[in-house]
Protein backbone atom coordinates (compact mmCIF):
# COMPACT_ATOMS: atom_id res chain seq x y z
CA UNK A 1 0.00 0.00 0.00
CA UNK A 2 1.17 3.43 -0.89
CA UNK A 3 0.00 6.29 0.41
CA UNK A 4 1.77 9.56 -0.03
CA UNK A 5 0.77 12.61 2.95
CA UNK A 6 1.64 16.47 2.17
CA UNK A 7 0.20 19.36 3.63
CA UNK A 8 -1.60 21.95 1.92
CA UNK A 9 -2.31 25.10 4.11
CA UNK A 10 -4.25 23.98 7.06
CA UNK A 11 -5.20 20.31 4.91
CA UNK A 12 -3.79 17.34 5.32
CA UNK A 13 -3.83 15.70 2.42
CA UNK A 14 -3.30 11.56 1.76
CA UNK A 15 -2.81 10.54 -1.78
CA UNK A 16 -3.39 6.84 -2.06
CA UNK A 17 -1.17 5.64 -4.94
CA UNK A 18 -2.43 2.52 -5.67
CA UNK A 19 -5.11 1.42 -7.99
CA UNK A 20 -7.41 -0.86 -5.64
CA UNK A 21 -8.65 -0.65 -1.91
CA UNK A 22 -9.71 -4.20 -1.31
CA UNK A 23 -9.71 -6.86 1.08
CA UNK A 24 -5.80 -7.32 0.27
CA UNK A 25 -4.96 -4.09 1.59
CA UNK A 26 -7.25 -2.93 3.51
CA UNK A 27 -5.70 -3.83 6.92
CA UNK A 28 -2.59 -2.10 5.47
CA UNK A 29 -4.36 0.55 4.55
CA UNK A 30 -5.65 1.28 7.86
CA UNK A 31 -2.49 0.91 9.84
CA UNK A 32 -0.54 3.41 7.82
CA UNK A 33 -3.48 5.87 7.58
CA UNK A 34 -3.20 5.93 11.27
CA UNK A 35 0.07 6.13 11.95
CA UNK A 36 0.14 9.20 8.99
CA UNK A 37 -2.77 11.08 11.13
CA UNK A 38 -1.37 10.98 14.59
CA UNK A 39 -0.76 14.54 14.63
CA UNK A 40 -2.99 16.52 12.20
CA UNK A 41 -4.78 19.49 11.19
CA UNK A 42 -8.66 19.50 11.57
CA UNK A 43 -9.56 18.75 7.80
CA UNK A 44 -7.90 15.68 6.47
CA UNK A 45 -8.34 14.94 2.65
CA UNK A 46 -8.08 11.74 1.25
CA UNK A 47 -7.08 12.01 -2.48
CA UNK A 48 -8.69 8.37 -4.48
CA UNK A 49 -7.69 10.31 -8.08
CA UNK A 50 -5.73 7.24 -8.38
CA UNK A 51 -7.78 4.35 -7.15
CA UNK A 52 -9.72 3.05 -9.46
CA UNK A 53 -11.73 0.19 -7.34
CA UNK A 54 -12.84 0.03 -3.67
CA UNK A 55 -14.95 -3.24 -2.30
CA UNK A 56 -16.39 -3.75 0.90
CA UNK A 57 -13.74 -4.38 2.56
CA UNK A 58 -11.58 -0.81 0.98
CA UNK A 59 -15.22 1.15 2.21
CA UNK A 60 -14.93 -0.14 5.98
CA UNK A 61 -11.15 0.55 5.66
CA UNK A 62 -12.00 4.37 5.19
CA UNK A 63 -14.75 4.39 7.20
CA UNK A 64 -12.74 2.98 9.83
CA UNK A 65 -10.00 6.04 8.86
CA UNK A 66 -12.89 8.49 9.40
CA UNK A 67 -13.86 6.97 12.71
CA UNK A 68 -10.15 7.33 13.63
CA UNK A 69 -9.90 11.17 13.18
CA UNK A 70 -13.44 11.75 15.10
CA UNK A 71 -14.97 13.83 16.40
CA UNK A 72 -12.19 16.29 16.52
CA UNK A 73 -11.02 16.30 13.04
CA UNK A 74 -12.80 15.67 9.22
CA UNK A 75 -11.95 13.19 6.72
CA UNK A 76 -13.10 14.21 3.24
CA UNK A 77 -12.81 12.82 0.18
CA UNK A 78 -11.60 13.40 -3.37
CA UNK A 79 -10.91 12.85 -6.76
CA UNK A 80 -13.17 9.65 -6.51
CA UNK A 81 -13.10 7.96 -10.23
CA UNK A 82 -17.07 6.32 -11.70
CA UNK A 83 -16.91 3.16 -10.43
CA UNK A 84 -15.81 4.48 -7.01
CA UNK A 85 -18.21 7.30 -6.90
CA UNK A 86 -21.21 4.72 -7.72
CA UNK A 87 -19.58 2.83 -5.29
CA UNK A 88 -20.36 5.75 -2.67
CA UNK A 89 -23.58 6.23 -4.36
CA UNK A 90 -25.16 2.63 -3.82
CA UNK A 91 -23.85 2.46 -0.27
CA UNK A 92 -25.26 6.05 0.64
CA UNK A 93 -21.79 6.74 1.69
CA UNK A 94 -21.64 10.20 -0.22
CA UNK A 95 -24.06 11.31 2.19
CA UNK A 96 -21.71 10.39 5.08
CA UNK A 97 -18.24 12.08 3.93
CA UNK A 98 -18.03 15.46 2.23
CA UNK A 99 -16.64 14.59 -1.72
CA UNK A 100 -14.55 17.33 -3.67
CA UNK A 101 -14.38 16.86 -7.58
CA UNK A 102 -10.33 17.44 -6.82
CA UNK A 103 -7.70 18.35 -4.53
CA UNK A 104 -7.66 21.75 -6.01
CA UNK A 105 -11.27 22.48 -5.63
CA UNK A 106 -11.20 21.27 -2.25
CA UNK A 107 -8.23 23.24 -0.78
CA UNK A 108 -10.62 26.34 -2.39
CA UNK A 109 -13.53 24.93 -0.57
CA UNK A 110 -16.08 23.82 -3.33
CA UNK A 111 -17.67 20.92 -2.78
CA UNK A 112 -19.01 18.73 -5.72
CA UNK A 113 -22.93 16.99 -5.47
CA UNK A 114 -21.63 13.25 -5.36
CA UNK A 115 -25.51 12.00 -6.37
């Protein structure tokens, strides 16, 4: 798993750099998100630009990153690719995390409608 943290004004932001959050990864996946959000700012953006599928097992990985970083701080998402915005979609989970079309248009605060 290869996730990639840089900070962006008062963001954090986590670029996973892989193409697949599944049930191969996902425990991976949560162990380095935590150890990357020990210290952090209150909004913490997850970039998925690059991943291209996410099963059940990838959701309840960032789920599970979300739960980490509450109540104190956010998790948002973005960048999220068709299959894993229908993902979101079918699970209602784009009514659970706030979704950005991009990095970019969420370090300028616009949010996208993810239904």
């Amino acid at each position: 798993m290869n996730l990639q943290a840089d900070a962006i004004g008062e963001i954090l932001v986590i670029r996973v750099c892989e193409p697949r959050i599944d049930a191969a990864v996902a425990v991976e996946f949560k162990d380095m998100f935590r150890e990357m959000a020990v210290e952090v700012p209150p909004r913490v953006l997850l970039d998925l630009s690059q991943v291209d599928f996410v099963d059940s097992s990838g959701l309840g990985a960032i789920v599970a990153a979300m739960k980490h970083l509450a109540p104190d701080r956010l998790l948002e998402l973005a960048g999220l690719t068709p299959i894993v915005e229908k993902v979101f979609s079918l699970t209602k989970m784009d009514s659970v995390f706030p979704i950005h079309a991009d990095v970019a248009s969420a370090c300028g605060g616009a949010a996208t409608d993810a239904s």
